[in-house]
N, C-alpha and C. Protein backbone atom coordinates (compact mmCIF):
# COMPACT_ATOMS: atom_id res chain seq x y z
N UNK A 1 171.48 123.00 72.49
CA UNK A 1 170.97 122.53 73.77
C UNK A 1 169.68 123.28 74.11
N UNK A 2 168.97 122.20 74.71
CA UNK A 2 167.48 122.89 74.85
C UNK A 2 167.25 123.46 76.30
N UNK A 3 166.96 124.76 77.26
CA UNK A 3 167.28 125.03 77.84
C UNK A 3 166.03 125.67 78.77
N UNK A 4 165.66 124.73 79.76
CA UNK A 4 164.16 125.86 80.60
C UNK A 4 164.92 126.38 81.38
N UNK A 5 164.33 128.09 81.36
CA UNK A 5 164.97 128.71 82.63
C UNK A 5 164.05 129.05 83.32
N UNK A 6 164.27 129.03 84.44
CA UNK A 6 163.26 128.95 85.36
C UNK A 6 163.28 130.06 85.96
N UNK A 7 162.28 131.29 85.98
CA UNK A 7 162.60 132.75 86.94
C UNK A 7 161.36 133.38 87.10
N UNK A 8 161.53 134.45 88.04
CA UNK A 8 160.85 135.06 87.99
C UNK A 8 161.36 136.18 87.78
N UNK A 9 162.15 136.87 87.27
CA UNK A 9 163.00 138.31 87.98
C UNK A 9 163.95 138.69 86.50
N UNK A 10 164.05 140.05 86.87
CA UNK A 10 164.51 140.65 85.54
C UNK A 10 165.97 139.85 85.03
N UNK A 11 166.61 139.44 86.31
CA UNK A 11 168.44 139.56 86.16
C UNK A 11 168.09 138.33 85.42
N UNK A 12 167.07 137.27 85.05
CA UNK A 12 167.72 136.19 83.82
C UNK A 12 167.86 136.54 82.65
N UNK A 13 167.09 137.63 82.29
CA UNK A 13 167.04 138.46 81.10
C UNK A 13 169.18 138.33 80.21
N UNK A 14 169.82 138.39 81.51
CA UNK A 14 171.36 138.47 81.30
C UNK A 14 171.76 137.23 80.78
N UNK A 15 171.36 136.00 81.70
CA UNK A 15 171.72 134.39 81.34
C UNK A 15 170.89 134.36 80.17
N UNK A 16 169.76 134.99 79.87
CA UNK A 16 168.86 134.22 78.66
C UNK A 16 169.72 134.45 77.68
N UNK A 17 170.26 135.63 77.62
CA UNK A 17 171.20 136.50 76.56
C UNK A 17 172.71 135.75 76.13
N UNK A 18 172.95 135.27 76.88
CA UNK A 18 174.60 134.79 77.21
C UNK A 18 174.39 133.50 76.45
N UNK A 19 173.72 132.92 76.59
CA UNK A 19 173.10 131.83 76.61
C UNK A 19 172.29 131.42 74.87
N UNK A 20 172.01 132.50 74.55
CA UNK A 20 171.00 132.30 73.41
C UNK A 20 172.46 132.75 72.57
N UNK A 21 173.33 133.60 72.52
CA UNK A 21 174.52 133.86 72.24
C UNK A 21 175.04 132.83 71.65
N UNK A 22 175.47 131.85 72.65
CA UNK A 22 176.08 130.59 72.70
C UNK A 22 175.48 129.63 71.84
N UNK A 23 174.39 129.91 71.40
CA UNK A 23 173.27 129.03 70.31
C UNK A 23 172.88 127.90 71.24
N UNK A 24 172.01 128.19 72.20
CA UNK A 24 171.21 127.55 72.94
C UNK A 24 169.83 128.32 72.82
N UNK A 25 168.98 126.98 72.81
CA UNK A 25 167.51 127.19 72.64
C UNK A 25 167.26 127.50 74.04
N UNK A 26 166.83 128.79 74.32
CA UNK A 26 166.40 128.84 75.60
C UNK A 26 164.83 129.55 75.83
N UNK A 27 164.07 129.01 76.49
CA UNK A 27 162.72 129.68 77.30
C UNK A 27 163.10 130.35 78.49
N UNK A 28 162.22 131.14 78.92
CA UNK A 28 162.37 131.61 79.98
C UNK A 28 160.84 131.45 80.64
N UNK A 29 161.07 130.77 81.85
CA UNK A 29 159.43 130.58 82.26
C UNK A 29 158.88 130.38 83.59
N UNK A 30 157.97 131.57 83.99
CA UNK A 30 158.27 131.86 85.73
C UNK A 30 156.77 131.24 86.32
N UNK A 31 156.53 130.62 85.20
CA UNK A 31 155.20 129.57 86.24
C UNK A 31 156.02 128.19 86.78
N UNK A 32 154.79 127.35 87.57
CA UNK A 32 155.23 126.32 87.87
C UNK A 32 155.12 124.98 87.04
N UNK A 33 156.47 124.33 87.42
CA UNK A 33 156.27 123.39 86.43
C UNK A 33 155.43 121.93 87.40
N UNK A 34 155.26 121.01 86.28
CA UNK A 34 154.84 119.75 87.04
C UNK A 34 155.68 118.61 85.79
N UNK A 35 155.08 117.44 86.16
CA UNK A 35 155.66 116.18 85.19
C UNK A 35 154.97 116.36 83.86
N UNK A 36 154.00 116.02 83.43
CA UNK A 36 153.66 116.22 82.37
C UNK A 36 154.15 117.55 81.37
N UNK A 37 154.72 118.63 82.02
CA UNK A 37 155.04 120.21 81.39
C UNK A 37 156.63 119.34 81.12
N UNK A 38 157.08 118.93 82.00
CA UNK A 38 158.23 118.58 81.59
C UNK A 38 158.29 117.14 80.75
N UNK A 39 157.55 116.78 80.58
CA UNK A 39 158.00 115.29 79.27
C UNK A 39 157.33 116.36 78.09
N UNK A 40 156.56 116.59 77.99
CA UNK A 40 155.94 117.77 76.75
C UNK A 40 157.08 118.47 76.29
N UNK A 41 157.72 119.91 77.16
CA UNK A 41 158.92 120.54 77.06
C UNK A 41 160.31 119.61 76.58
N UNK A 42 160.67 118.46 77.29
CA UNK A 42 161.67 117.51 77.05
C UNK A 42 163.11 118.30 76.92
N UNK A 43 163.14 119.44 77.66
CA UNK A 43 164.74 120.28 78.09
C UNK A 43 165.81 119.29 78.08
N UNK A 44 166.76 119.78 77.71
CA UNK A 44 167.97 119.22 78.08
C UNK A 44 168.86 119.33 79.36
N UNK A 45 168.19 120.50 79.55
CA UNK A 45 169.32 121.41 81.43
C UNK A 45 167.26 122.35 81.77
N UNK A 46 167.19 122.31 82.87
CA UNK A 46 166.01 123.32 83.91
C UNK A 46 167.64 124.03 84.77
N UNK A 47 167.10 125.44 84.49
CA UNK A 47 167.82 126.31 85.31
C UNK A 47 166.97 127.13 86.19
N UNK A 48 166.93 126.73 87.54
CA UNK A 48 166.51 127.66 87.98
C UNK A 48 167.27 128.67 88.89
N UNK A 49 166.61 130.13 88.35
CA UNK A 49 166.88 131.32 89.03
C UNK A 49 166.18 132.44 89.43
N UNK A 50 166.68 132.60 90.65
CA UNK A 50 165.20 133.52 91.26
C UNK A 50 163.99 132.91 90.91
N UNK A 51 163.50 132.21 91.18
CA UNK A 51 162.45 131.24 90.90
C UNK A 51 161.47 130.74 92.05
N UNK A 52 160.31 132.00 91.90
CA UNK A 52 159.73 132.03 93.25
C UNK A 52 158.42 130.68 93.61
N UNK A 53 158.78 129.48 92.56
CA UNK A 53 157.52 128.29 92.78
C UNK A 53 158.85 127.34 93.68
N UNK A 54 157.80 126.37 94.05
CA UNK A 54 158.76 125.63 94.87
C UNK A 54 158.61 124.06 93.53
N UNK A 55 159.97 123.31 93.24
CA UNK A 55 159.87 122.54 92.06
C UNK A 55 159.65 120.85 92.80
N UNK A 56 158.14 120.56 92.53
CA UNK A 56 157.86 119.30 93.39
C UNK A 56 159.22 118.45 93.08
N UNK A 57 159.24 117.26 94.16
CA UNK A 57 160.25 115.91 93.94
C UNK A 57 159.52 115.17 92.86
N UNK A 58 158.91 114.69 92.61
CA UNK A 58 158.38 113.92 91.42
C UNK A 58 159.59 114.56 90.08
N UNK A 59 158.96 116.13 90.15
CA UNK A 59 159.60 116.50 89.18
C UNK A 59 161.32 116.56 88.89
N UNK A 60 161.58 116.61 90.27
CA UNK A 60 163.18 116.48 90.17
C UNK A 60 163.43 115.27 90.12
N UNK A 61 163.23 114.48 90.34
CA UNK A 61 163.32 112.96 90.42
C UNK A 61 163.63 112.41 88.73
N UNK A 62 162.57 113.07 87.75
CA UNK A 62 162.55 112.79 86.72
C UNK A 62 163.79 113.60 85.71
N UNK A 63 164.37 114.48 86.42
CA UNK A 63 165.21 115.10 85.84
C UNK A 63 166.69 114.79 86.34
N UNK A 64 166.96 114.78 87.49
CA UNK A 64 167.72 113.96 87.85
C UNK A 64 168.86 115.12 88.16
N UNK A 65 170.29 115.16 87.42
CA UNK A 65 171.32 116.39 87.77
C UNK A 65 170.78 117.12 86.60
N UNK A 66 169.84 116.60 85.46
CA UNK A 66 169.54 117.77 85.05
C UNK A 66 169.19 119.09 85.38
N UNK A 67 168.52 119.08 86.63
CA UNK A 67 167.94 120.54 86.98
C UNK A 67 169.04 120.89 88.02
N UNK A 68 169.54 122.18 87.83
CA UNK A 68 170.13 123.00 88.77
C UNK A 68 169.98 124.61 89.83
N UNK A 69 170.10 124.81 90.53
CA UNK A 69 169.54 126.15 90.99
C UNK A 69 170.84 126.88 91.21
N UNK A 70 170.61 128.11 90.43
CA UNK A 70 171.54 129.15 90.77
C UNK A 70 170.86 130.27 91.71
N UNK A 71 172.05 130.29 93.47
CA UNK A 71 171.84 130.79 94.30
C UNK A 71 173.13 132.02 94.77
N UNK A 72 172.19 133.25 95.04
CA UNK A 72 173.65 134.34 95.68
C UNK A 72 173.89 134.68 96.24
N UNK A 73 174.47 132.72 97.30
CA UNK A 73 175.46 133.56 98.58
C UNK A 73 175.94 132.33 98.48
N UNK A 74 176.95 132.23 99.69
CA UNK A 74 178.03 131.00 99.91
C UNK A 74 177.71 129.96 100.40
N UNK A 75 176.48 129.14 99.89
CA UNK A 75 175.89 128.06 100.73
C UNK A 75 177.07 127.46 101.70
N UNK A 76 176.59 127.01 102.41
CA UNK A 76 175.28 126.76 103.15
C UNK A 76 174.89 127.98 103.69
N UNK A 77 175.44 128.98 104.02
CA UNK A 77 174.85 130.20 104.69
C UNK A 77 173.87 130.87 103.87
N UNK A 78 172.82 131.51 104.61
CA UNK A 78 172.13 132.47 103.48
C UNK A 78 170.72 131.75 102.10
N UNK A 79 170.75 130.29 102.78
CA UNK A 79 169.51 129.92 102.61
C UNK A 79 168.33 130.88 102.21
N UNK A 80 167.34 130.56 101.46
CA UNK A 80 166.52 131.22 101.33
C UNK A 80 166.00 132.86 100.74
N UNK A 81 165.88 133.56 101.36
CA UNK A 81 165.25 134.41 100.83
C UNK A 81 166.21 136.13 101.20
N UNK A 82 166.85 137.12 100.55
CA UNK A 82 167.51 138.05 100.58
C UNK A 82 168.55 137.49 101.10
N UNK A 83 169.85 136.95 100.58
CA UNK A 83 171.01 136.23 101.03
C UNK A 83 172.13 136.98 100.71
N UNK A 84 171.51 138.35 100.13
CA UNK A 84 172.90 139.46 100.36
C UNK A 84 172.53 140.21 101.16
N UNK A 85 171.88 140.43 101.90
CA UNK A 85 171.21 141.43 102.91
C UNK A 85 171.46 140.48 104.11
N UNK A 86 171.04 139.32 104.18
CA UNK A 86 171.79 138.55 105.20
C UNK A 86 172.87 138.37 105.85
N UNK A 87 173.63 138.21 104.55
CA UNK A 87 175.55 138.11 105.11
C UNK A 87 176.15 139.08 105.32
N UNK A 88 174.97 140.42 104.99
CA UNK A 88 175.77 141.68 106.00
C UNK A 88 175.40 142.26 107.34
N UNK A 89 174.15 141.53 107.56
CA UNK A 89 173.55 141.35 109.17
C UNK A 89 174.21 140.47 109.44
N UNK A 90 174.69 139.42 109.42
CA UNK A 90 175.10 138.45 110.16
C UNK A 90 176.64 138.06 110.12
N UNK A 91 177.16 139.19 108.94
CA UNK A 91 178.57 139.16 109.02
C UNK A 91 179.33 137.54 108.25
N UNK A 92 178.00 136.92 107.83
CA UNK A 92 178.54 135.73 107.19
C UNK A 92 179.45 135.67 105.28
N UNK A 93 179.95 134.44 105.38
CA UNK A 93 180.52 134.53 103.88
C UNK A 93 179.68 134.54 102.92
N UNK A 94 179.92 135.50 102.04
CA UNK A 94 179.08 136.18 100.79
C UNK A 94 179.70 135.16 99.18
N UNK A 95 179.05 135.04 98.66
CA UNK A 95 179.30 134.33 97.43
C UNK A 95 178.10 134.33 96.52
N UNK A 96 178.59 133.05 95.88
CA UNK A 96 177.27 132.85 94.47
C UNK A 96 178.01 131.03 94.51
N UNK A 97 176.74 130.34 94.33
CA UNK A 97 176.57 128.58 94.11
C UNK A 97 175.87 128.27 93.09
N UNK A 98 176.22 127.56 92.77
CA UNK A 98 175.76 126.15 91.54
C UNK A 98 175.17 124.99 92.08
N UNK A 99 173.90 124.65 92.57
CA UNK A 99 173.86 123.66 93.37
C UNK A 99 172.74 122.50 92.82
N UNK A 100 172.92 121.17 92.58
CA UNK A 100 171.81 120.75 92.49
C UNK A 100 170.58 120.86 93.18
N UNK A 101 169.32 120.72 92.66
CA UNK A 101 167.81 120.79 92.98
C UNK A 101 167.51 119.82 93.73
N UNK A 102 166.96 119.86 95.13
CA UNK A 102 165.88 119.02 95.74
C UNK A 102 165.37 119.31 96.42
N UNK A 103 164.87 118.19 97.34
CA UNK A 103 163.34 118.81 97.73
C UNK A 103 163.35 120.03 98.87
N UNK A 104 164.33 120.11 99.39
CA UNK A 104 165.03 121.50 100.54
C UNK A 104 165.44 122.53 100.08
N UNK A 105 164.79 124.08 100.59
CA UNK A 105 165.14 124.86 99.64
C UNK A 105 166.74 125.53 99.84
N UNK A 106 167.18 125.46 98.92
CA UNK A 106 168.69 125.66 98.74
C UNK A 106 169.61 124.65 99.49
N UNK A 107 168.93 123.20 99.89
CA UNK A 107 169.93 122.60 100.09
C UNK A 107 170.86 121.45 99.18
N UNK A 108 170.72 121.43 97.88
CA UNK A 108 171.52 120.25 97.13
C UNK A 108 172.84 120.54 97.29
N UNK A 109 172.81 119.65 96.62
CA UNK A 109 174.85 119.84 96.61
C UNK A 109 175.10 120.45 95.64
N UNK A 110 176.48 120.60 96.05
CA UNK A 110 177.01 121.92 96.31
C UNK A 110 177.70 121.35 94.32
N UNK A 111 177.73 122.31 92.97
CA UNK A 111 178.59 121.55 91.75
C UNK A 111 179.39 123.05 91.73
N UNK A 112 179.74 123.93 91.70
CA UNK A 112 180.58 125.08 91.49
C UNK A 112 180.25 126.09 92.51
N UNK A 113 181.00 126.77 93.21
CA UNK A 113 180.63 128.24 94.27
C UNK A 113 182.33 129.26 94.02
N UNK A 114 181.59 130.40 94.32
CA UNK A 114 183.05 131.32 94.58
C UNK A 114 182.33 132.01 95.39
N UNK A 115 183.47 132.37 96.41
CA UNK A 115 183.24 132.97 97.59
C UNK A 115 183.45 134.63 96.75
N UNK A 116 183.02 135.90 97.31
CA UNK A 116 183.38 136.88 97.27
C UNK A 116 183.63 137.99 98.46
N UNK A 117 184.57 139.02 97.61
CA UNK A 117 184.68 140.21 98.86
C UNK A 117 183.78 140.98 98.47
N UNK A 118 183.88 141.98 99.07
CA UNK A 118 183.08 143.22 98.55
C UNK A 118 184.13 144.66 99.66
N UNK A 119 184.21 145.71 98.85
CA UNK A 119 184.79 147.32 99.81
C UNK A 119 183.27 147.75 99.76
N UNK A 120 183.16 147.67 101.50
CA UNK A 120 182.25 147.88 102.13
C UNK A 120 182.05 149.27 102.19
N UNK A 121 182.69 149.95 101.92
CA UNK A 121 183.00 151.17 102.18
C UNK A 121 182.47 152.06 100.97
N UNK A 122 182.92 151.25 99.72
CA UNK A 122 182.34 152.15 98.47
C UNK A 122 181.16 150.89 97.63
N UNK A 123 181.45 150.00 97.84
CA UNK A 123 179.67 148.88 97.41
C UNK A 123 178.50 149.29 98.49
N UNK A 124 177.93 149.66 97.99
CA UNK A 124 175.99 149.93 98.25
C UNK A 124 175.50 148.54 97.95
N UNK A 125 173.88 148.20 99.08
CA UNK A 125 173.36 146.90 99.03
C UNK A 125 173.22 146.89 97.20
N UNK A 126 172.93 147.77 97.01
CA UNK A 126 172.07 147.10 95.05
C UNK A 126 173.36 147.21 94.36
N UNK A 127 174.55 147.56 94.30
CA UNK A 127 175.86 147.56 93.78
C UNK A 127 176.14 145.65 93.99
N UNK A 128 176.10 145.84 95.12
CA UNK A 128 176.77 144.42 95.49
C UNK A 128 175.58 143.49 95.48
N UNK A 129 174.35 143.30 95.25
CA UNK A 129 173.55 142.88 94.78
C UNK A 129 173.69 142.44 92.98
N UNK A 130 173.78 143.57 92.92
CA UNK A 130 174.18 143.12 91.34
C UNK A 130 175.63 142.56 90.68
N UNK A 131 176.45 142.65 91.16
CA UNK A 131 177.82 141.87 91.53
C UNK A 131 177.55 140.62 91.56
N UNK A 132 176.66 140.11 92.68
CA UNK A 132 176.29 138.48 92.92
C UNK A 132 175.70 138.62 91.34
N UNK A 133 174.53 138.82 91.01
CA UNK A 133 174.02 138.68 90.01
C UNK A 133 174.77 138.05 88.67
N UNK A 134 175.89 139.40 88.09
CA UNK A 134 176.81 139.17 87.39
C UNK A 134 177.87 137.80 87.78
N UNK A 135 178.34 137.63 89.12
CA UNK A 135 179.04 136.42 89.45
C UNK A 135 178.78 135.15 89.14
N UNK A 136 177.36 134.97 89.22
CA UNK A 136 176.43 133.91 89.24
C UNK A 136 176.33 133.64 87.98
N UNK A 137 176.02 134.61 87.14
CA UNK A 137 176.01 134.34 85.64
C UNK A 137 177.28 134.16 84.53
N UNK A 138 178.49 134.41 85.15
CA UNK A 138 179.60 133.85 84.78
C UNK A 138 180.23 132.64 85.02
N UNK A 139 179.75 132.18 86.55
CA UNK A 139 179.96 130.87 86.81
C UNK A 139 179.29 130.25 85.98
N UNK A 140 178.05 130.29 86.08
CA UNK A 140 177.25 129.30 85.41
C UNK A 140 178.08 129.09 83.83
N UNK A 141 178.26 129.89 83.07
CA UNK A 141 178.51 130.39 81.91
C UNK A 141 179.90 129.31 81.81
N UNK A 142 180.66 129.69 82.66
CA UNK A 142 182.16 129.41 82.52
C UNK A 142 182.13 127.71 82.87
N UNK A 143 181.19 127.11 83.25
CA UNK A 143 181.24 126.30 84.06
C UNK A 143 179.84 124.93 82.85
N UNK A 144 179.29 125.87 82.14
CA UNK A 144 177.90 124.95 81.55
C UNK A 144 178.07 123.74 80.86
N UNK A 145 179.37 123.50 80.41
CA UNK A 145 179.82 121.95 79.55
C UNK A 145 180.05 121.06 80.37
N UNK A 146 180.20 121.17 81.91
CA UNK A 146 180.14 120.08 82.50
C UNK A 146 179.33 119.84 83.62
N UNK A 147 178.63 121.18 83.38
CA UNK A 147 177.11 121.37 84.02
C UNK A 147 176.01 120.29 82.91
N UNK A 148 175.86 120.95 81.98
CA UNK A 148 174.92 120.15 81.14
C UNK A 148 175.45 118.60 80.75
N UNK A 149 176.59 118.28 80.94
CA UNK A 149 176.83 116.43 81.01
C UNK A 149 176.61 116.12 82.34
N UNK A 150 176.75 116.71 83.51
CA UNK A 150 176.43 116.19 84.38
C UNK A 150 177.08 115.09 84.76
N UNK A 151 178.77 115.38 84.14
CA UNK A 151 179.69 115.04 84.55
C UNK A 151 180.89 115.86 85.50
N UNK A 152 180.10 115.65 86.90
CA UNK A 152 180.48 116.67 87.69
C UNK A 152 180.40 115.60 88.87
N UNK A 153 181.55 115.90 90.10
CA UNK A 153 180.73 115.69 91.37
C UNK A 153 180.64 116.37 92.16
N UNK A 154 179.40 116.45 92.61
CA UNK A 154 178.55 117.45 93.58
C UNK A 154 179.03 117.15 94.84
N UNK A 155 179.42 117.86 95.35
CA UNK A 155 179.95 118.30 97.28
C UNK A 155 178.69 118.48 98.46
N UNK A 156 178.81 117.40 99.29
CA UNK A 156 177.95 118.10 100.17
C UNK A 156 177.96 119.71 100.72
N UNK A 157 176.79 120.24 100.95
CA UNK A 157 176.98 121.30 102.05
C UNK A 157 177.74 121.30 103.24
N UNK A 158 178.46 121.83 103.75
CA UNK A 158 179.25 121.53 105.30
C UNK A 158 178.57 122.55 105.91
N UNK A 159 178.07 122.04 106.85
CA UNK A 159 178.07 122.67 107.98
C UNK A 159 176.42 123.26 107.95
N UNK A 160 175.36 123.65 109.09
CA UNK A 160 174.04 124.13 109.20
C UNK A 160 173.79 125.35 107.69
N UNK A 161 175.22 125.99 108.43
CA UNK A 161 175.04 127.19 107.54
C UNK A 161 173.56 128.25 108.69
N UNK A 162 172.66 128.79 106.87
CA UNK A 162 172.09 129.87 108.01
C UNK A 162 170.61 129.84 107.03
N UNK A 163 169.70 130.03 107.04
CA UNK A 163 168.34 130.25 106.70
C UNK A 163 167.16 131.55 106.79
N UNK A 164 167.06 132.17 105.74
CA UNK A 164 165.89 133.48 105.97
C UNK A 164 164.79 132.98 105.49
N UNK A 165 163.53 133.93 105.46
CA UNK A 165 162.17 134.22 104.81
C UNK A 165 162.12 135.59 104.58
N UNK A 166 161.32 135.74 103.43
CA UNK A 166 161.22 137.33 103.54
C UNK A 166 160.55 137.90 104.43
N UNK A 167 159.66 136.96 105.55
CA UNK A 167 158.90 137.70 106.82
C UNK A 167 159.99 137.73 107.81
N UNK A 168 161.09 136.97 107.83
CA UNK A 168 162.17 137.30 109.28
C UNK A 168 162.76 138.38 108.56
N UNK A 169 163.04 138.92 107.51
CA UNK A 169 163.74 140.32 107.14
C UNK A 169 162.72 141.56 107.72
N UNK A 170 161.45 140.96 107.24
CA UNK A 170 160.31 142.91 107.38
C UNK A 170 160.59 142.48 109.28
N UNK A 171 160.47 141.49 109.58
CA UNK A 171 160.53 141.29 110.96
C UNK A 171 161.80 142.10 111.80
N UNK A 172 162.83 141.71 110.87
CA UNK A 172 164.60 142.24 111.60
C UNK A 172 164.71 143.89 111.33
N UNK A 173 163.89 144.32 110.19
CA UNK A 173 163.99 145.59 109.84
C UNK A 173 162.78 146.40 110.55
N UNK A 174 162.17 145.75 111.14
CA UNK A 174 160.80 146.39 111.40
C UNK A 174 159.99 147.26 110.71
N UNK A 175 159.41 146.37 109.46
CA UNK A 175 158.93 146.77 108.83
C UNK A 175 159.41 147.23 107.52
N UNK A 176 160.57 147.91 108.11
CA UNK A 176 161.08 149.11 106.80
C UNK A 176 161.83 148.43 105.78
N UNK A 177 162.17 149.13 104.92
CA UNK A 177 162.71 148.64 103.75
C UNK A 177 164.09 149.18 103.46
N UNK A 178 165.22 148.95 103.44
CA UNK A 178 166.88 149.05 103.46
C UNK A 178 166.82 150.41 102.60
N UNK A 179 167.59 151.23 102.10
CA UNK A 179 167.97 151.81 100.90
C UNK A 179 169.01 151.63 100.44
N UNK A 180 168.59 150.79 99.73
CA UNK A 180 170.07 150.14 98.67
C UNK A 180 170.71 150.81 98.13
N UNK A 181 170.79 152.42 98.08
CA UNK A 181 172.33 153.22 97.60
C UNK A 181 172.63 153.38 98.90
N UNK A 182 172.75 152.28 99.75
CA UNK A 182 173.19 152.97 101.31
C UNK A 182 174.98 152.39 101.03
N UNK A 183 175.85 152.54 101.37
CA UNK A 183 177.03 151.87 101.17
C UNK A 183 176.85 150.84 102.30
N UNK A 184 177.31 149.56 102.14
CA UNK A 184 177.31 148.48 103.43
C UNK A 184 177.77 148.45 104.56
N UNK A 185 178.72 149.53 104.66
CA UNK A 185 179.02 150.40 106.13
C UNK A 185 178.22 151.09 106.86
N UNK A 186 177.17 152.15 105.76
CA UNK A 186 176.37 152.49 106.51
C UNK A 186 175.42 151.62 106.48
N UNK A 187 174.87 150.68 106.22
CA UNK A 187 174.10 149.06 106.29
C UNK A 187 174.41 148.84 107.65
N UNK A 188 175.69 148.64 107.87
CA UNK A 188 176.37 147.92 108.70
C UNK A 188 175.66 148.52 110.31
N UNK A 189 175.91 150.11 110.17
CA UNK A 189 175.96 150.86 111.28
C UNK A 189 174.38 150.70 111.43
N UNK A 190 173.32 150.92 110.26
CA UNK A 190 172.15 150.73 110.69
C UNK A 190 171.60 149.47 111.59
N UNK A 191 172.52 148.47 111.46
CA UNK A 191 171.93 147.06 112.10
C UNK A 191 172.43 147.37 113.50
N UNK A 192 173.53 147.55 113.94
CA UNK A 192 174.31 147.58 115.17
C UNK A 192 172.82 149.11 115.98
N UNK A 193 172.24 149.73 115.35
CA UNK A 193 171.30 150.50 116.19
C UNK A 193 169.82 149.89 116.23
N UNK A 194 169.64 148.66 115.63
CA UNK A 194 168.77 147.73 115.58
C UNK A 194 169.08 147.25 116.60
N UNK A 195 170.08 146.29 116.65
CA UNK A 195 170.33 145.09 117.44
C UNK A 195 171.24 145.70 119.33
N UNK A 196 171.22 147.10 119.16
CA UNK A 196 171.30 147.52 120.48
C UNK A 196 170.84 147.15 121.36
């Protein structure tokens, strides 16, 4: 199986691996695509992850359930941009999704999700950051033979759910930047002296 992955960010380095394992032809490729890159390329599955271009409709259109986006949190919540740093400001459900591609960012439907816990107490933001990471890449993994037939049916989203940018985070933090060996308790306690 011929396989574009779509990223920008170290953690595909894991799926490229899993994946090339499995004897799949895989690229890894963090520019943007258009129509012509994709009849040239002629993939069998577009994965995108961490994938900081936005993928025009033309192009999804032509791909159809071929293209999928792997996202790490419990859609619908956590839209967008830092969605584990989110669901511990906002106290929302934490996970990892499988969702088809369109033109809304992180809104397709919904083809595989698992919700997760986390001990708040001894997981740090980049612990449990990388948890989603690993989650995400086992779903996908455990899940790719009826991902790539695209003999699946896809679930709507329920419900608004929740939406970031990375400017409403420097905005909520003022400015500053988290320290991710913080444990999510003390995360926790830092927001509650924010939001005083």
């Amino acid at each position: 199986m011929k396989i574009l992955l779509l990223s920008n960010n170290n953690n595909a380095q894991v799926l490229y691996d899993k994946l090339t394992r499995k004897g799949c032809d895989v690229t890894i490729y963090p520019n943007a695509i258009d129509v012509p890159f994709i009849e040239s390329f002629q993939p069998d599955l577009v994965v995108s992850y961490n994938y900081r271009h936005i993928v025009k409709k033309d192009v999804i259109e032509l791909l159809g359930k071929r293209i999928v986006n792997l996202h790490c949190s419990y859609l619908p919540w956590n839209k967008g941009a830092s969605p584990n740093l989110w669901s511990f400001i906002e106290n929302s459900p934490k996970g990892v999704t499988i969702h088809q591609l369109e033109a809304g960012l992180d809104t397709g439907k919904i083809i595989v999700q698992k919700e997760i816990t986390f001990d708040e107490d001894t997981e740090t933001l980049r612990t449990s950051y990388d948890r989603l990471n690993e989650e995400i890449v086992n779903l996908f993994m455990e899940n790719i033979d009826i991902i790539s037939s695209g003999e699946y049916e896809p679930k709507d989203q329920i419900g608004k759910g929740s939406y970031h940018t990375s400017a409403m985070l420097r905005e909520f933090l003022d400015g500053e930047s988290p320290n991710l060996d913080m444990t999510v308790t003390e995360f926790r306690k830092q927001i509650a002296e924010i939001t005083k």
